[in-house]
C-alpha atoms as a PDB file:
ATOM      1  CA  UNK A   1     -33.299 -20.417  -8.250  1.00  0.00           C
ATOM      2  CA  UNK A   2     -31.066 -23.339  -7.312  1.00  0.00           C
ATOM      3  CA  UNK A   3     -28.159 -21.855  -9.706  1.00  0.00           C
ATOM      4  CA  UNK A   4     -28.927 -18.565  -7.911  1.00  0.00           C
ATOM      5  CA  UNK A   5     -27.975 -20.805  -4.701  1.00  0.00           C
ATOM      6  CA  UNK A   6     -25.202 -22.389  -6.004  1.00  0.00           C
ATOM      7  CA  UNK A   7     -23.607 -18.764  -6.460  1.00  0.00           C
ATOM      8  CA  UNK A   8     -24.399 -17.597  -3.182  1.00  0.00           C
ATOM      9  CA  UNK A   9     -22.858 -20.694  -1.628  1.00  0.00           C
ATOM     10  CA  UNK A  10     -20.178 -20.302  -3.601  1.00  0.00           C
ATOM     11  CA  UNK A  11     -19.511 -16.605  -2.774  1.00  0.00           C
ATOM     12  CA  UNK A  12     -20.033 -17.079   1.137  1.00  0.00           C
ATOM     13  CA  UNK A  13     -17.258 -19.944   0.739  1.00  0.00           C
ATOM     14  CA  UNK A  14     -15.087 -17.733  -1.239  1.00  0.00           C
ATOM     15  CA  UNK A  15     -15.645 -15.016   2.109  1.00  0.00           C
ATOM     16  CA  UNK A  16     -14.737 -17.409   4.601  1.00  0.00           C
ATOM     17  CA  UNK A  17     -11.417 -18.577   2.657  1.00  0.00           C
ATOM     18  CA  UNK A  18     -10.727 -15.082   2.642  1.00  0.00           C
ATOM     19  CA  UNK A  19     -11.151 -14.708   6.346  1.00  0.00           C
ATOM     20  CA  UNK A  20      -9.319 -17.511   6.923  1.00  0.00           C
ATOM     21  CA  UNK A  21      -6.135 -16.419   4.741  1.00  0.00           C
ATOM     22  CA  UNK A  22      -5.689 -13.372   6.318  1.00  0.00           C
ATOM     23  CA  UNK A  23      -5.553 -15.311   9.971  1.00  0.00           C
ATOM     24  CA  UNK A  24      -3.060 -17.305   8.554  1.00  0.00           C
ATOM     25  CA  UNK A  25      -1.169 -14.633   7.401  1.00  0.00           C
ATOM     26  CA  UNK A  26      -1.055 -12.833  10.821  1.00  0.00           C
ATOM     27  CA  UNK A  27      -0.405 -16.220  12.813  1.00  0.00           C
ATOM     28  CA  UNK A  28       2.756 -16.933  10.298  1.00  0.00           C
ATOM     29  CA  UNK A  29       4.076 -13.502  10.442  1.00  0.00           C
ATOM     30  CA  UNK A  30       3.529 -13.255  14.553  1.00  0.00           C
ATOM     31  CA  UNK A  31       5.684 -16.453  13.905  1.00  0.00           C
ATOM     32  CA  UNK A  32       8.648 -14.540  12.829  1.00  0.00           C
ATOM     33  CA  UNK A  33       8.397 -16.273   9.217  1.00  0.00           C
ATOM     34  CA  UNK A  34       9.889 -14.191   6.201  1.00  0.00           C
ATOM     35  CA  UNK A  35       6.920 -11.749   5.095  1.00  0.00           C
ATOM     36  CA  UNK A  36       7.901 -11.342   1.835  1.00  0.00           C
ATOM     37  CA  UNK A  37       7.432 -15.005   1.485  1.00  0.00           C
ATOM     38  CA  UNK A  38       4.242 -14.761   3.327  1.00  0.00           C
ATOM     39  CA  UNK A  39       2.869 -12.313   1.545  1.00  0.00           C
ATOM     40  CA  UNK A  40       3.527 -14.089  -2.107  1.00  0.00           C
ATOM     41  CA  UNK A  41       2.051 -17.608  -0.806  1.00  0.00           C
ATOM     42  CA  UNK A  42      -0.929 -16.183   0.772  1.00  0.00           C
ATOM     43  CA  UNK A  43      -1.740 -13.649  -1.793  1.00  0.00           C
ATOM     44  CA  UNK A  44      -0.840 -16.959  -4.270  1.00  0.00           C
ATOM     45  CA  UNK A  45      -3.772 -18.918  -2.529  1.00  0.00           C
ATOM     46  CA  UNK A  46      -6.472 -16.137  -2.232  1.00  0.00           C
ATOM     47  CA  UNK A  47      -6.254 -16.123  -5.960  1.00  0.00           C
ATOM     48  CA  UNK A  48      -6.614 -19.415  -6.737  1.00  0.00           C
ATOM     49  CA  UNK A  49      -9.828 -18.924  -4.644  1.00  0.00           C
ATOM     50  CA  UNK A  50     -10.852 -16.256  -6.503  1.00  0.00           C
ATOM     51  CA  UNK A  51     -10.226 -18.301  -9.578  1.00  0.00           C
ATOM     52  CA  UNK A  52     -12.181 -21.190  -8.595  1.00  0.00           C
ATOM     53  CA  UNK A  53     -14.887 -19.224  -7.498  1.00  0.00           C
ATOM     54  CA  UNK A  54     -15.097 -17.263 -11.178  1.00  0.00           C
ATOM     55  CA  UNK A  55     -15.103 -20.876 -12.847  1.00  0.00           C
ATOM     56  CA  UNK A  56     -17.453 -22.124 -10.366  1.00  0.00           C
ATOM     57  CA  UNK A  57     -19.754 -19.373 -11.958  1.00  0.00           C
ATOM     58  CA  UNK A  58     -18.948 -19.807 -15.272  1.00  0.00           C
ATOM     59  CA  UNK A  59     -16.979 -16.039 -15.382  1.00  0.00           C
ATOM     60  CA  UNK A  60     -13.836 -15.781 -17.594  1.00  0.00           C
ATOM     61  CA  UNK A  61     -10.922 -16.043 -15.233  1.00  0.00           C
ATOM     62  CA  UNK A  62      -8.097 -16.916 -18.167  1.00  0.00           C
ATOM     63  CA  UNK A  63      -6.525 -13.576 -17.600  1.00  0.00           C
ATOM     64  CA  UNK A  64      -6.112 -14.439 -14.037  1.00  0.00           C
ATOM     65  CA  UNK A  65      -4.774 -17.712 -14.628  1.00  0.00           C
ATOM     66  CA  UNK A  66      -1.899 -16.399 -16.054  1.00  0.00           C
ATOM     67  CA  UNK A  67      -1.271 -13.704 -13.266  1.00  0.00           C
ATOM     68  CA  UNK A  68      -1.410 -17.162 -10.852  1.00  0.00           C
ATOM     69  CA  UNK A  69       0.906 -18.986 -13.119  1.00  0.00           C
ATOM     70  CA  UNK A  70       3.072 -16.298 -12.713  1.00  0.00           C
ATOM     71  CA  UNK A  71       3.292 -16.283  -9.215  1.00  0.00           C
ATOM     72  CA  UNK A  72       3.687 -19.907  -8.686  1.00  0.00           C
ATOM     73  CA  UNK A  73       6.517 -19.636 -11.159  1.00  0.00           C
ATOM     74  CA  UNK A  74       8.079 -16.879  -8.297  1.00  0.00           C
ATOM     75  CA  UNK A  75       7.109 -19.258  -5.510  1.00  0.00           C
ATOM     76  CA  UNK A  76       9.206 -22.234  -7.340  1.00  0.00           C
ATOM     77  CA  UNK A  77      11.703 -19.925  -7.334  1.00  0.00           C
ATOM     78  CA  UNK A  78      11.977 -19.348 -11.289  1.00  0.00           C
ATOM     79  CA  UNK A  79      13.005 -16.036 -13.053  1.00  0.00           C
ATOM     80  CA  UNK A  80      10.877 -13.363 -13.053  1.00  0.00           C
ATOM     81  CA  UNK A  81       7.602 -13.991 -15.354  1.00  0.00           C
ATOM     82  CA  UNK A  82       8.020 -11.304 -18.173  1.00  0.00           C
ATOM     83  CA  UNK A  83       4.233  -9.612 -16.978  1.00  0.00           C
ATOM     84  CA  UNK A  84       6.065  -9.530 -13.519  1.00  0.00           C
ATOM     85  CA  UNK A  85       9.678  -7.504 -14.696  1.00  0.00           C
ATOM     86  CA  UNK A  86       9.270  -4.036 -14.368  1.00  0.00           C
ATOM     87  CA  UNK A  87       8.654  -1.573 -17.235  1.00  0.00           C
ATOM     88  CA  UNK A  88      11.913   0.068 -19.043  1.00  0.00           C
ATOM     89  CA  UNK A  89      12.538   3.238 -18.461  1.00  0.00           C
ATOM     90  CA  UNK A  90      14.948   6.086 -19.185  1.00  0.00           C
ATOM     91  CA  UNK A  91      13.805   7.688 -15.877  1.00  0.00           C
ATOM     92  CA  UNK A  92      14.294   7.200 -12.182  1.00  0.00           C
ATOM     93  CA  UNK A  93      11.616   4.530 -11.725  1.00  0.00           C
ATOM     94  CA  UNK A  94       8.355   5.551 -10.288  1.00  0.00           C
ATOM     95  CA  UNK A  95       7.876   4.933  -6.262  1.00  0.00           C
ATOM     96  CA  UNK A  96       5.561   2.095  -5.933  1.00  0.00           C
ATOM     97  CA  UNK A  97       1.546   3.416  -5.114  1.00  0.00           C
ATOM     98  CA  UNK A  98       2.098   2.403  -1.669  1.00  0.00           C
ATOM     99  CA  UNK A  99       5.018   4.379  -1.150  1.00  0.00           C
ATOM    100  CA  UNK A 100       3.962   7.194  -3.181  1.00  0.00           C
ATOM    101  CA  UNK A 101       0.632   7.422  -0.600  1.00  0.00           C
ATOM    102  CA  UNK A 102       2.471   7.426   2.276  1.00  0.00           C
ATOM    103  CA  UNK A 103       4.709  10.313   0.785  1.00  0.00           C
ATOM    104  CA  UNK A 104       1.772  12.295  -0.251  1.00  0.00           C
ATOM    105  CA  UNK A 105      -0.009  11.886   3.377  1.00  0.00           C
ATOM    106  CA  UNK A 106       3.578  13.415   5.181  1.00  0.00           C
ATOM    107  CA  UNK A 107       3.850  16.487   2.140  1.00  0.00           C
ATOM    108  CA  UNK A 108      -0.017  16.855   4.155  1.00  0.00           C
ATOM    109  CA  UNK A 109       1.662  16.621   7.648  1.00  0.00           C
ATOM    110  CA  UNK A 110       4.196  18.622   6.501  1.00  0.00           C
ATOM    111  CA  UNK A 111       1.839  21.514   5.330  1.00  0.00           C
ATOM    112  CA  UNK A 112      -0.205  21.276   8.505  1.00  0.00           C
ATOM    113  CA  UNK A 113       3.054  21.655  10.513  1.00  0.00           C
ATOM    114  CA  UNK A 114       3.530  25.296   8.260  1.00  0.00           C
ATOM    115  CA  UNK A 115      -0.029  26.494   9.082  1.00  0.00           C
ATOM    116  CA  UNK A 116       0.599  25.859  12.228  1.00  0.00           C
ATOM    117  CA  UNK A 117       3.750  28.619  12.141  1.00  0.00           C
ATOM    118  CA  UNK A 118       6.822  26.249  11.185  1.00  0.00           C
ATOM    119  CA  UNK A 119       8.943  27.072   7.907  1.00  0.00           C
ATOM    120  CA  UNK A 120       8.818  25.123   5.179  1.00  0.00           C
ATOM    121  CA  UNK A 121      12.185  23.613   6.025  1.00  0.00           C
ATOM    122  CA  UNK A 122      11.559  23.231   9.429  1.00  0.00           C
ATOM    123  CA  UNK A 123       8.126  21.315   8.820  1.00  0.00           C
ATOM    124  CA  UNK A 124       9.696  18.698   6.812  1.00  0.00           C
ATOM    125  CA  UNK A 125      12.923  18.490   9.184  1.00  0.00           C
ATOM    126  CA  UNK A 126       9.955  17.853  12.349  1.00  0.00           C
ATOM    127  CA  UNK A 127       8.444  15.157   9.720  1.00  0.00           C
ATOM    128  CA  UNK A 128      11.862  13.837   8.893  1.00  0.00           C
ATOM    129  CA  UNK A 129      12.794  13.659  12.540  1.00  0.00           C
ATOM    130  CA  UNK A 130       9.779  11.596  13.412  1.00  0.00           C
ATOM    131  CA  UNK A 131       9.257   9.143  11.239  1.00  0.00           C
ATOM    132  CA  UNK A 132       9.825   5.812  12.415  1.00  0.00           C
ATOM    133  CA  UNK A 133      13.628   4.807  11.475  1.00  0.00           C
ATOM    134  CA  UNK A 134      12.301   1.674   9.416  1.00  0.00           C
ATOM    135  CA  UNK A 135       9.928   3.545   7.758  1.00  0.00           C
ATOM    136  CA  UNK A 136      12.757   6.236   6.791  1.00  0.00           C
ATOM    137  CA  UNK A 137      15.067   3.690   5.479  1.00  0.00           C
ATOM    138  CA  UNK A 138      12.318   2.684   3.169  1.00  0.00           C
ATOM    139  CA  UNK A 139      11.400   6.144   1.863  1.00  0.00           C
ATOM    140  CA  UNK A 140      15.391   7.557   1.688  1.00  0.00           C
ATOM    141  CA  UNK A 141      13.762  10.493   3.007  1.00  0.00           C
ATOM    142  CA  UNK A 142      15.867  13.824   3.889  1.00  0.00           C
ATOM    143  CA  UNK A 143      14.632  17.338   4.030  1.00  0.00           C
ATOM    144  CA  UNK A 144      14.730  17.904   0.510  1.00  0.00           C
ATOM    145  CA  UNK A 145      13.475  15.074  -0.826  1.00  0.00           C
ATOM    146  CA  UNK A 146      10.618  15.734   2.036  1.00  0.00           C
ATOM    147  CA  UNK A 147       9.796  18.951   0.443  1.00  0.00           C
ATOM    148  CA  UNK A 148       9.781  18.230  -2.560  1.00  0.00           C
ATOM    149  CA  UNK A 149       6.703  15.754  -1.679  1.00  0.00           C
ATOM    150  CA  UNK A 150       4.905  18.766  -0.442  1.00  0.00           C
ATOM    151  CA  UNK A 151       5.937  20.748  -3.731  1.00  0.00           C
ATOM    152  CA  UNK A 152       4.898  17.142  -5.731  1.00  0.00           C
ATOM    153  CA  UNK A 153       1.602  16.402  -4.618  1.00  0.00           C
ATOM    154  CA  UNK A 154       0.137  19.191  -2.474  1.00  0.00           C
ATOM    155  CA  UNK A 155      -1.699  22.568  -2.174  1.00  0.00           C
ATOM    156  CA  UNK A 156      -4.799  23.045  -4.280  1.00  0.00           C
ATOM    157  CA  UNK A 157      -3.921  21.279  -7.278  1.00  0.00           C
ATOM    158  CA  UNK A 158      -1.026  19.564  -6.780  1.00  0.00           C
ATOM    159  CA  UNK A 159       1.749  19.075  -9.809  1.00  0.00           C
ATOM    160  CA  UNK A 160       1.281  15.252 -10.500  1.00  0.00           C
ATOM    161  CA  UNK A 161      -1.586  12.967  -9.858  1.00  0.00           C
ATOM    162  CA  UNK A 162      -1.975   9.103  -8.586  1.00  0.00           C
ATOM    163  CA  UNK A 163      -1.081   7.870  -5.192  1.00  0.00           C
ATOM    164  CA  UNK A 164       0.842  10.682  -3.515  1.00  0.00           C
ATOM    165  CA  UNK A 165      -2.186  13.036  -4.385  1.00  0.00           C
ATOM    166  CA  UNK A 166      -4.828  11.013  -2.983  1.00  0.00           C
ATOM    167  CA  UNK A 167      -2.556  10.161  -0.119  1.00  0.00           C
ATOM    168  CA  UNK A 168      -2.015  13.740   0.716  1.00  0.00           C
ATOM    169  CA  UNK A 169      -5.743  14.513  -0.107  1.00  0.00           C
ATOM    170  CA  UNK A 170      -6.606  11.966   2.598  1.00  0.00           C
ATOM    171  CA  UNK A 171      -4.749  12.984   4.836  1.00  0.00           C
ATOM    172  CA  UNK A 172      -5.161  16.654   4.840  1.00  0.00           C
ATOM    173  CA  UNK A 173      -8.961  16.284   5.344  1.00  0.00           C
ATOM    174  CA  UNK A 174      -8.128  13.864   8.127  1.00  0.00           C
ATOM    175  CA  UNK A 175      -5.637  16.495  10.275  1.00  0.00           C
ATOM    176  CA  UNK A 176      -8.350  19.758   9.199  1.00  0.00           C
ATOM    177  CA  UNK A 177     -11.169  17.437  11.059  1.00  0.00           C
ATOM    178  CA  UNK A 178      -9.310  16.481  13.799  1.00  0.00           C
ATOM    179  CA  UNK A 179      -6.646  19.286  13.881  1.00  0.00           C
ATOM    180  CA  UNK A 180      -4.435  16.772  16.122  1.00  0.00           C
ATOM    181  CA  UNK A 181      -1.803  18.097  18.560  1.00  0.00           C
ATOM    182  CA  UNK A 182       2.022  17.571  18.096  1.00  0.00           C
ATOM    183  CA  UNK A 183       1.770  14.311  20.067  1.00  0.00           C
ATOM    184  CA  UNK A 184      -1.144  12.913  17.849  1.00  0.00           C
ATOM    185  CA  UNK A 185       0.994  13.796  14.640  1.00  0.00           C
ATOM    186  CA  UNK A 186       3.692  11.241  15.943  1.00  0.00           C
ATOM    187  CA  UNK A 187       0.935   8.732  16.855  1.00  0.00           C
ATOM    188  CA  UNK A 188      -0.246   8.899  13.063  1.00  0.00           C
ATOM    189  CA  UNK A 189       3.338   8.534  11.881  1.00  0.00           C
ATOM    190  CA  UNK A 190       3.647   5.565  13.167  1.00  0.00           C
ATOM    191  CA  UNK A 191       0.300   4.026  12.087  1.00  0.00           C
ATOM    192  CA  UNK A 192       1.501   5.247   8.339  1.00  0.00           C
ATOM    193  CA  UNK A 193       4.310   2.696   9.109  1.00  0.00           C
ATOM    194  CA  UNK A 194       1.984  -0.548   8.970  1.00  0.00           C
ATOM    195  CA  UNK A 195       0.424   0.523   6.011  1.00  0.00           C
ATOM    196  CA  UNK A 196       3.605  -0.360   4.184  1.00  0.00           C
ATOM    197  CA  UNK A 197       3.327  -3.735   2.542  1.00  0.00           C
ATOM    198  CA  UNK A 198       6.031  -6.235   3.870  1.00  0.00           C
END
């Protein structure tokens, strides 16, 4: 019973660190600080929460320890940890999930746009057109590439699976619910924005 408290204490601490970090995290950012560097040091120190609450409990954590060692090594501004580098590859590298979501829910936008009477073309020139300019930088979108999205991830079955399918799966049960009007559709384009990570 008392070990069953000792957990429970432990957990509700681990919560309210939580909580805390992601205050901080808003508060620094509101500050104007660098959110890359944000985003590493307070991802960094909800980890070594997590760790201490898995040793706490007696749970392996050794696999995490190394994933923290890692990033400290980034924070102290070493090289790269080798877990870290990217995979080699002989092809264009993969979009990261995050990206490859957000893609997937616009190839859904786009398709709404067509059932609503728009071309093809002209669907993903209205999506291209109205996605927030910082959010376009980040996705080098154009027409085509836009498209191609739609051709990528949607309709019944979709070509490929992962993020961009489940991101366009989403979001097309999201606009057939609420069937949102042309000035909604630019509202949600510029929520998809702050679901990039810094």
């Amino acid at each position: 019973m008392a070990e069953q408290l000792n957990k429970l204490g432990a957990l509700r601490r681990l919560s309210e660190g939580m909580s805390w970090l992601e205050r901080q995290h808003k508060e620094r950012i509101e500050r104007g600080e660098i959110a890359g560097d944000v985003d590493r040091e307070i991802a960094q120190q909800a980890l070594t929460g997590v760790v201490t609450f898995f040793l706490d409990c007696g749970i392996e954590s050794s696999h995490l320890v190394r994933l923290l060692s890692a990033i400290e090594a980034l924070s102290g501004a070493a090289s790269p940890p080798a877990m870290l580098a990217p995979m080699v590859t002989n092809h264009r590298r993969p979009d990261a999930p995050s990206i490859a979501g957000i893609k997937g829910r616009l190839a859904a936008i786009m398709e709404f746009q067509q059932q609503a009477g728009l071309t093809r073309k002209a669907a993903a020139e209205w999506v291209v057109r109205h996605i927030p300019s910082d959010l376009r930088r980040q996705l080098g979108s154009a027409t085509r590439a836009a498209v191609s999205w739609l051709v990528k991830w949607g309709g019944q079955r979709g070509t490929t699976s992962g993020s961009g399918r489940e991101g366009y799966l989403c979001m097309r049960a999201i606009l057939a619910e609420q069937r949102p009007t042309e000035p909604k559709l630019k509202k949600i384009l510029k929520v998809l924005r702050r679901s990039l990570p810094s």
